[in-house]
PDB file of N, CA and C in Angstrom:
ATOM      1  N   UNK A   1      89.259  86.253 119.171  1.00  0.00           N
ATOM      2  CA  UNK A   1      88.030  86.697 118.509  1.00  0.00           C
ATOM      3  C   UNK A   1      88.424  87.487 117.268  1.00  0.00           C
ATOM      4  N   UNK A   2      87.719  87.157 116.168  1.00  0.00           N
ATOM      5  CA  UNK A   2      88.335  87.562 115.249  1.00  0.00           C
ATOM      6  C   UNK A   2      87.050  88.938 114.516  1.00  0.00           C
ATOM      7  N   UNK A   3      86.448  89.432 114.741  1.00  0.00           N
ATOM      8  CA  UNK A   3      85.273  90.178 114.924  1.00  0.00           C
ATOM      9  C   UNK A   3      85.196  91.043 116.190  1.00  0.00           C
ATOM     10  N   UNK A   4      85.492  92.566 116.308  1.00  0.00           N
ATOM     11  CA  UNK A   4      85.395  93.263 117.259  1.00  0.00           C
ATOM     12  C   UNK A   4      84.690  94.221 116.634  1.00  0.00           C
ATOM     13  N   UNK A   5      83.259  94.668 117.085  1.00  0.00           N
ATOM     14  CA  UNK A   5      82.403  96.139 116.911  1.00  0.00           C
ATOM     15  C   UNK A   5      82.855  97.148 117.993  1.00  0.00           C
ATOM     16  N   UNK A   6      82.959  98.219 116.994  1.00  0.00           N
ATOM     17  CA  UNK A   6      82.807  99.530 118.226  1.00  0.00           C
ATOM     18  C   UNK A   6      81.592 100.221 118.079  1.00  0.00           C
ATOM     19  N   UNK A   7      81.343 100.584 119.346  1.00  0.00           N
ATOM     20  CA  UNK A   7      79.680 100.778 120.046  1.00  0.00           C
ATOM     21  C   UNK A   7      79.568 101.313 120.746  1.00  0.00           C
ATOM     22  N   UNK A   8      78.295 101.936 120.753  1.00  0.00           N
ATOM     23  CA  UNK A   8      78.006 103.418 122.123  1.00  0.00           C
ATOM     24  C   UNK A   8      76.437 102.425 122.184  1.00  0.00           C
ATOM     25  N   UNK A   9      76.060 102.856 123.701  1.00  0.00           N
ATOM     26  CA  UNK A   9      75.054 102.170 124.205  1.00  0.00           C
ATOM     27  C   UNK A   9      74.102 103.232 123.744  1.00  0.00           C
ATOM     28  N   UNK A  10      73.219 102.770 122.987  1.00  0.00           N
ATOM     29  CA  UNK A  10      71.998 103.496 122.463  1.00  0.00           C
ATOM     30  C   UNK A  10      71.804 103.686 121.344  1.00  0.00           C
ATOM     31  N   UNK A  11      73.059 103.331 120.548  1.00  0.00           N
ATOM     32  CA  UNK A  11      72.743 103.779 119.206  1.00  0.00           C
ATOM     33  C   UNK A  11      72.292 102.925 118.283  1.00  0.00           C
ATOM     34  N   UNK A  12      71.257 103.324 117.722  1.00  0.00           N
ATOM     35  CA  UNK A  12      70.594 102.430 116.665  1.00  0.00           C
ATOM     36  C   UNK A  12      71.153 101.979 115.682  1.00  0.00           C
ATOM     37  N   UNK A  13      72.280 102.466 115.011  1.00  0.00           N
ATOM     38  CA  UNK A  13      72.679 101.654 113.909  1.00  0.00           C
ATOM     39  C   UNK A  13      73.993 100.839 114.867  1.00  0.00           C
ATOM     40  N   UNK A  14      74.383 100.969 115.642  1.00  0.00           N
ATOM     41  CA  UNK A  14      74.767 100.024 116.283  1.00  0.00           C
ATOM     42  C   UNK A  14      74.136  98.776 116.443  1.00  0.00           C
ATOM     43  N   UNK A  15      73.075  98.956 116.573  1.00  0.00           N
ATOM     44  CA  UNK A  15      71.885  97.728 117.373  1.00  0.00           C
ATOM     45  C   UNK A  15      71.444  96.983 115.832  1.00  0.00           C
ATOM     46  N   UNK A  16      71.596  97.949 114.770  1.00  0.00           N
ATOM     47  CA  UNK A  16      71.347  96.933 113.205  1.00  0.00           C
ATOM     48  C   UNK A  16      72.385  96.018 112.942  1.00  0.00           C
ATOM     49  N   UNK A  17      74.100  96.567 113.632  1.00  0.00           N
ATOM     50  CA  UNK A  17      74.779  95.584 112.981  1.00  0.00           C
ATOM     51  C   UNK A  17      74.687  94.477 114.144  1.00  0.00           C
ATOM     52  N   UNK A  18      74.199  94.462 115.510  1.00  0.00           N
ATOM     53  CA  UNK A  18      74.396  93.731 116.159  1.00  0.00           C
ATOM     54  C   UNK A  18      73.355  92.769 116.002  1.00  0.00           C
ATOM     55  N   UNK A  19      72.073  92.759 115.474  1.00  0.00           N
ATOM     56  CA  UNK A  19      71.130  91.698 114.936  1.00  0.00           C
ATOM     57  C   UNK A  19      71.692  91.410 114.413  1.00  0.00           C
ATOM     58  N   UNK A  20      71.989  91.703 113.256  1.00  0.00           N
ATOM     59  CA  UNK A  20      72.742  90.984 111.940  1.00  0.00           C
ATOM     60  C   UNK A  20      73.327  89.834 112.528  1.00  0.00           C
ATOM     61  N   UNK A  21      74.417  90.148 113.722  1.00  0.00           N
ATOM     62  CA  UNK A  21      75.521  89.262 113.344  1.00  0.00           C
ATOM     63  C   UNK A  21      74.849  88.165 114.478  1.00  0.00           C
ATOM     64  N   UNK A  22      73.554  88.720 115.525  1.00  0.00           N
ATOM     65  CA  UNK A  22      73.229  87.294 116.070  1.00  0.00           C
ATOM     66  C   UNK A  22      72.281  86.915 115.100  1.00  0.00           C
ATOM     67  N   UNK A  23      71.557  87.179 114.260  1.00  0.00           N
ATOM     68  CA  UNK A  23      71.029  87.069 113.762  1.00  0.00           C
ATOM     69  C   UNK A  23      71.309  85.946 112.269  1.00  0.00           C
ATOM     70  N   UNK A  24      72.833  85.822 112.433  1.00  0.00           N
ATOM     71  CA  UNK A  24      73.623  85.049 111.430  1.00  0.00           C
ATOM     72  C   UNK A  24      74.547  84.124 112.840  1.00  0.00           C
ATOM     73  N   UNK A  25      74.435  84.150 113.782  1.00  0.00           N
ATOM     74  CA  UNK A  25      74.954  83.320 114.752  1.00  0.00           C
ATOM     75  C   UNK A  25      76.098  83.829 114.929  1.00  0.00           C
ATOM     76  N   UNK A  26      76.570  85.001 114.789  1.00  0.00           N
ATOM     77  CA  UNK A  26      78.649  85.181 114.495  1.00  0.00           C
ATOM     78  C   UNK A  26      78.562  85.807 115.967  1.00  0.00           C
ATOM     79  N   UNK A  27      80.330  85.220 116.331  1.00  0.00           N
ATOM     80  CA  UNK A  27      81.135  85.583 117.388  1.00  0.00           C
ATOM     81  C   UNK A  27      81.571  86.627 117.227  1.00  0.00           C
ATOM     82  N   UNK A  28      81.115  87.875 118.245  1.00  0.00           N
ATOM     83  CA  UNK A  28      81.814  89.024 118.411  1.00  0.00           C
ATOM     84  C   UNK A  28      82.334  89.650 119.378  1.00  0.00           C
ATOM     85  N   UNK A  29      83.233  90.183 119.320  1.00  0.00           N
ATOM     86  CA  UNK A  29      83.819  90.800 120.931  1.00  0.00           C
ATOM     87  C   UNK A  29      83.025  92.575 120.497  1.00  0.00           C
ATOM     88  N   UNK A  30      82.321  93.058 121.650  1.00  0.00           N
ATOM     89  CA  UNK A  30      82.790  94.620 121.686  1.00  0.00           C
ATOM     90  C   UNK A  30      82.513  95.601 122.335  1.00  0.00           C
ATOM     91  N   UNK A  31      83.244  96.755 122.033  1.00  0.00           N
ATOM     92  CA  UNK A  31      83.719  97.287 122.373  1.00  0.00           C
ATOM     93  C   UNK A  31      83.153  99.080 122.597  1.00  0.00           C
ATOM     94  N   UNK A  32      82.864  99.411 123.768  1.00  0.00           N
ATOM     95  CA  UNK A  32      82.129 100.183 124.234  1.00  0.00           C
ATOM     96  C   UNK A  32      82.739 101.572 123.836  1.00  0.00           C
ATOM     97  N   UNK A  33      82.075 102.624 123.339  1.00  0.00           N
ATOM     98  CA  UNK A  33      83.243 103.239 123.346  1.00  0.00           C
ATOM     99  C   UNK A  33      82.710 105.123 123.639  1.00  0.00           C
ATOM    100  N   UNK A  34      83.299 106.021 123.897  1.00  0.00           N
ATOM    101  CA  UNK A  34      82.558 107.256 124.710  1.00  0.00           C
ATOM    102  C   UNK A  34      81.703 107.983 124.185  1.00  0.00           C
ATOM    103  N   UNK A  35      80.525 108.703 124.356  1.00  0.00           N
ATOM    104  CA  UNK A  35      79.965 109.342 123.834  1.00  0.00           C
ATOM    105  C   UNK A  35      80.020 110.083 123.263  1.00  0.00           C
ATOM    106  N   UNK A  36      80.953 110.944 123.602  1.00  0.00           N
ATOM    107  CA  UNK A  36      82.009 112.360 123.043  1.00  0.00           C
ATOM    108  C   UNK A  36      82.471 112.056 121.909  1.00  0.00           C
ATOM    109  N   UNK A  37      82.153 112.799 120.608  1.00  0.00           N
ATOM    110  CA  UNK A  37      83.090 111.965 119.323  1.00  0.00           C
ATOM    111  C   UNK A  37      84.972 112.388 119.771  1.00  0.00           C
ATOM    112  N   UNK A  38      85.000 113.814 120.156  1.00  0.00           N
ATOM    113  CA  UNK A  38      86.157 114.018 120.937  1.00  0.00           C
ATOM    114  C   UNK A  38      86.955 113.081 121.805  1.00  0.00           C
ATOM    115  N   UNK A  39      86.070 112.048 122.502  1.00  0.00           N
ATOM    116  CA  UNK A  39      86.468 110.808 123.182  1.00  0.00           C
ATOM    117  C   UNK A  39      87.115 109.830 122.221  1.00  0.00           C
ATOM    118  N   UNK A  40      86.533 109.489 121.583  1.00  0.00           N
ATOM    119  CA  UNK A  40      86.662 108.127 120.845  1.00  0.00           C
ATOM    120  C   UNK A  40      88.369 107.974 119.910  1.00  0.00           C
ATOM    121  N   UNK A  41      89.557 108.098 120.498  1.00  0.00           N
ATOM    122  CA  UNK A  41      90.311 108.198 120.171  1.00  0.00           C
ATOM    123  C   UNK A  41      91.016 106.222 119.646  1.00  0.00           C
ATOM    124  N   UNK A  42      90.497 105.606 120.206  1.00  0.00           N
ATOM    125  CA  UNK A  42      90.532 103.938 119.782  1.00  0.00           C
ATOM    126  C   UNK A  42      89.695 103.955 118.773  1.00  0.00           C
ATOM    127  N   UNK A  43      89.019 104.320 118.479  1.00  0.00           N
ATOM    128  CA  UNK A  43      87.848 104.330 116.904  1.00  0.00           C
ATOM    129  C   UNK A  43      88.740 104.532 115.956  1.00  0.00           C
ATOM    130  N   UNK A  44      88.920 106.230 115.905  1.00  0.00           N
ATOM    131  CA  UNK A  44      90.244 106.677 115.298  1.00  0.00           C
ATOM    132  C   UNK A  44      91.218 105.917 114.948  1.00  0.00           C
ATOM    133  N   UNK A  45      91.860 105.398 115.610  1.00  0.00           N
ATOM    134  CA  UNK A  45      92.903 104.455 115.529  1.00  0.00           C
ATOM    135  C   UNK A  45      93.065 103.688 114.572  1.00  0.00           C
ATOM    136  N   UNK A  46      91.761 103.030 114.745  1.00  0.00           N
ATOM    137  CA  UNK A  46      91.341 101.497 114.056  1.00  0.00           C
ATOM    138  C   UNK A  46      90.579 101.962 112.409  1.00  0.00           C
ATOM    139  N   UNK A  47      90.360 102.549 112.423  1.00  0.00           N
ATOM    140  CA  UNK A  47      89.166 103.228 111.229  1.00  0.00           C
ATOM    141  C   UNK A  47      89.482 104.732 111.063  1.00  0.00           C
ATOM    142  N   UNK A  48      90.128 105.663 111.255  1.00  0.00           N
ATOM    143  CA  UNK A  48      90.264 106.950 110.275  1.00  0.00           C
ATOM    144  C   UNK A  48      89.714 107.808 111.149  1.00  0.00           C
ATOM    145  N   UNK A  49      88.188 107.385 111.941  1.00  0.00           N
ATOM    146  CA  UNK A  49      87.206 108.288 111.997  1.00  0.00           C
ATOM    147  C   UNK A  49      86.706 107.758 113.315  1.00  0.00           C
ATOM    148  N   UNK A  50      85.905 108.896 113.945  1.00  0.00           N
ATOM    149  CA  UNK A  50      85.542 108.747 115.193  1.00  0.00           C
ATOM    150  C   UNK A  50      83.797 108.150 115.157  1.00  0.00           C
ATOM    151  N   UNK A  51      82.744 107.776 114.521  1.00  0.00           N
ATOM    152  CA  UNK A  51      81.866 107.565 113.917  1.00  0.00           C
ATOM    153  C   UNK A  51      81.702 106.146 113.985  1.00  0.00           C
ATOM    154  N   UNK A  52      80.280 105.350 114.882  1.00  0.00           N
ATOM    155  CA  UNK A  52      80.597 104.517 115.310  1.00  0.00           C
ATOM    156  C   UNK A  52      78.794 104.250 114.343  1.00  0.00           C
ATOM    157  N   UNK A  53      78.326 102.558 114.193  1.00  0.00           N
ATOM    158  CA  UNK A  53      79.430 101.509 114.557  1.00  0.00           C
ATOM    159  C   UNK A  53      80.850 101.427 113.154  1.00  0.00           C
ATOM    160  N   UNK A  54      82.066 100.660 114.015  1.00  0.00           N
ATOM    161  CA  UNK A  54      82.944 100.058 113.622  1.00  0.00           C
ATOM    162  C   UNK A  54      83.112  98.992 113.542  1.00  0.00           C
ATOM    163  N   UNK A  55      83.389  97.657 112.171  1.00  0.00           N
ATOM    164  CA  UNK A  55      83.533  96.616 112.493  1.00  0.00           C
ATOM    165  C   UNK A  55      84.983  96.357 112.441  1.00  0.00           C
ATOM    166  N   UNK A  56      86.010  95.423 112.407  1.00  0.00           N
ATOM    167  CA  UNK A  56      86.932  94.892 112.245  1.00  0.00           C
ATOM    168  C   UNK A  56      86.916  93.650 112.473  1.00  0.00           C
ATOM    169  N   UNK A  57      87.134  92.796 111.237  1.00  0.00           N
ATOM    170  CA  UNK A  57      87.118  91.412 110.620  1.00  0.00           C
ATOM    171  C   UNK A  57      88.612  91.651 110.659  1.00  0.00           C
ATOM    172  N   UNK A  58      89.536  90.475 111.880  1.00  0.00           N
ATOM    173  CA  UNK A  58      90.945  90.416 111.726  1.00  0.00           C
ATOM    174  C   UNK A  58      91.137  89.396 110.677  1.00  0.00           C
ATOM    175  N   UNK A  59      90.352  88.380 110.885  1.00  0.00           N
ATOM    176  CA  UNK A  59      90.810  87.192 110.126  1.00  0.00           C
ATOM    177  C   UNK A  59      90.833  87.059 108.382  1.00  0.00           C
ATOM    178  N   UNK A  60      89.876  88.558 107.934  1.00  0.00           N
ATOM    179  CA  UNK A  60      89.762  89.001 106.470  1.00  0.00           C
ATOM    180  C   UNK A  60      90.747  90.235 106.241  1.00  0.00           C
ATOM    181  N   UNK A  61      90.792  91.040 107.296  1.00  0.00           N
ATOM    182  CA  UNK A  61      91.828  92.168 107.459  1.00  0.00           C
ATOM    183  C   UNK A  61      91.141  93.306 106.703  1.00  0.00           C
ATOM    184  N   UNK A  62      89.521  93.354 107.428  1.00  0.00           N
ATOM    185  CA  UNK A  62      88.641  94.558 107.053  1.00  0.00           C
ATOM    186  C   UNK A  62      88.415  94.993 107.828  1.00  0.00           C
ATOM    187  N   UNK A  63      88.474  97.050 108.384  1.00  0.00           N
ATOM    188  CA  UNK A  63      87.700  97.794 108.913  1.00  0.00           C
ATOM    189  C   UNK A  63      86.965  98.243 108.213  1.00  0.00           C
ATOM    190  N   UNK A  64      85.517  98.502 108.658  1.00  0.00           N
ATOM    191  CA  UNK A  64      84.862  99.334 107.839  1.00  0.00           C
ATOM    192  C   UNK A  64      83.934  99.913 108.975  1.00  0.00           C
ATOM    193  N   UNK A  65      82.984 100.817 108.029  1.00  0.00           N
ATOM    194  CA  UNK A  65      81.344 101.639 109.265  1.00  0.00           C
ATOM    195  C   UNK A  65      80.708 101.839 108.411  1.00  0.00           C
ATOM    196  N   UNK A  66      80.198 102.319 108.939  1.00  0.00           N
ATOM    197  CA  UNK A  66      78.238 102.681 108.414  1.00  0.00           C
ATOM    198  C   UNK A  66      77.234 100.998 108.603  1.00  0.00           C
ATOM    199  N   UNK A  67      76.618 101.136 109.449  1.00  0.00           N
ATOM    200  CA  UNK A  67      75.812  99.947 109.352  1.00  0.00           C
ATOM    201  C   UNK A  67      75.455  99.219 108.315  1.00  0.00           C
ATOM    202  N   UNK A  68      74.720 100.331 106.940  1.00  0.00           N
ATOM    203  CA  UNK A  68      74.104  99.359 106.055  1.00  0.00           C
ATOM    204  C   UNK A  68      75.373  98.198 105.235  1.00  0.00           C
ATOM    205  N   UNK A  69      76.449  98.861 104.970  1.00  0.00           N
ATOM    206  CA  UNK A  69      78.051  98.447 104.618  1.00  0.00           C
ATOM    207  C   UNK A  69      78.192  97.114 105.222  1.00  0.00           C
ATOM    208  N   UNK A  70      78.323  97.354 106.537  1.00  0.00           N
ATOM    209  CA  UNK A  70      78.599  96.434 107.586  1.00  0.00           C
ATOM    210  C   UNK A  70      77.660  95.428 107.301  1.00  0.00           C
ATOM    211  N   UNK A  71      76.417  95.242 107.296  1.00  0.00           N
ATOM    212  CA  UNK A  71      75.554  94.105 107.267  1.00  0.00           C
ATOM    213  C   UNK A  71      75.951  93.441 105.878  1.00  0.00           C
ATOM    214  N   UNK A  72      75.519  93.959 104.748  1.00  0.00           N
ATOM    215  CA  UNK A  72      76.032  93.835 103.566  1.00  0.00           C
ATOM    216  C   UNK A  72      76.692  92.861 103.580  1.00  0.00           C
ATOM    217  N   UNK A  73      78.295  93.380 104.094  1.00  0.00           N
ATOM    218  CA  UNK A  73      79.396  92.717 104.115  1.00  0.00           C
ATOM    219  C   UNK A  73      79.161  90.998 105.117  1.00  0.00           C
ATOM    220  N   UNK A  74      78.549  91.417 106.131  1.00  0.00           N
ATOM    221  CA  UNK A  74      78.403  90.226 106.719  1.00  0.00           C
ATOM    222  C   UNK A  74      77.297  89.489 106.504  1.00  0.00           C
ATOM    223  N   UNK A  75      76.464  89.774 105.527  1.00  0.00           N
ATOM    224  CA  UNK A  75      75.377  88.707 105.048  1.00  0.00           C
ATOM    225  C   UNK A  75      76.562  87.974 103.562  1.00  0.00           C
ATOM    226  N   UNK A  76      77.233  88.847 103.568  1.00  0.00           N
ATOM    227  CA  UNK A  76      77.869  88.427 101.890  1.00  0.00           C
ATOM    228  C   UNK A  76      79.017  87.363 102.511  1.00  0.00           C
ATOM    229  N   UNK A  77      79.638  87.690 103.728  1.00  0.00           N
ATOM    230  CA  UNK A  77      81.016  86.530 104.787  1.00  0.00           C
ATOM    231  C   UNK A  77      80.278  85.928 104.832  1.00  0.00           C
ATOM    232  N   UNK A  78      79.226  85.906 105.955  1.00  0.00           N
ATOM    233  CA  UNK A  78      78.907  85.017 106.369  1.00  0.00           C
ATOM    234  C   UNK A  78      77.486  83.973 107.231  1.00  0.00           C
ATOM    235  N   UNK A  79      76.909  84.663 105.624  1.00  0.00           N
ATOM    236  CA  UNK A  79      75.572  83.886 105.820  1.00  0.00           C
ATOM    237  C   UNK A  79      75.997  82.213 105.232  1.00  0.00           C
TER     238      UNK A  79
END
């Protein structure tokens, strides 16, 4: 899978990039991640910052966040 979101259950700009991308038909894996920004040490990792959502496009070799960014980017891949 070349598309992995990081995601907390409830959060609304989570839930914008996740229309988007069914919303454009795209394959995504993801990835749940703790409520605690203190938790989120795999966010970190991947992206700088604990601040979710996260996308990562392997197959373009982009992380990025902030929802509106994220859609952007994936109406501009891959509408």
């Amino acid at each position: 899978m070349s598309l992995t979101l990081y995601r907390l259950e409830g959060c609304p700009w989570c839930e914008l990039v996740v229309d988007k991308l069914e919303e454009l038909n795209v394959e995504f894996e993801s990835v749940w991640v703790e409520a605690l920004h203190s938790k989120r040490n795999e966010v970190k990792r991947v992206s700088g910052q604990r601040g979710v959502p996260v996308l990562v496009d392997e197959e373009y070799g982009v992380t990025m966040a902030e929802s509106a960014k994220i859609n952007e980017y994936l109406e501009a891949s891959y509408a």
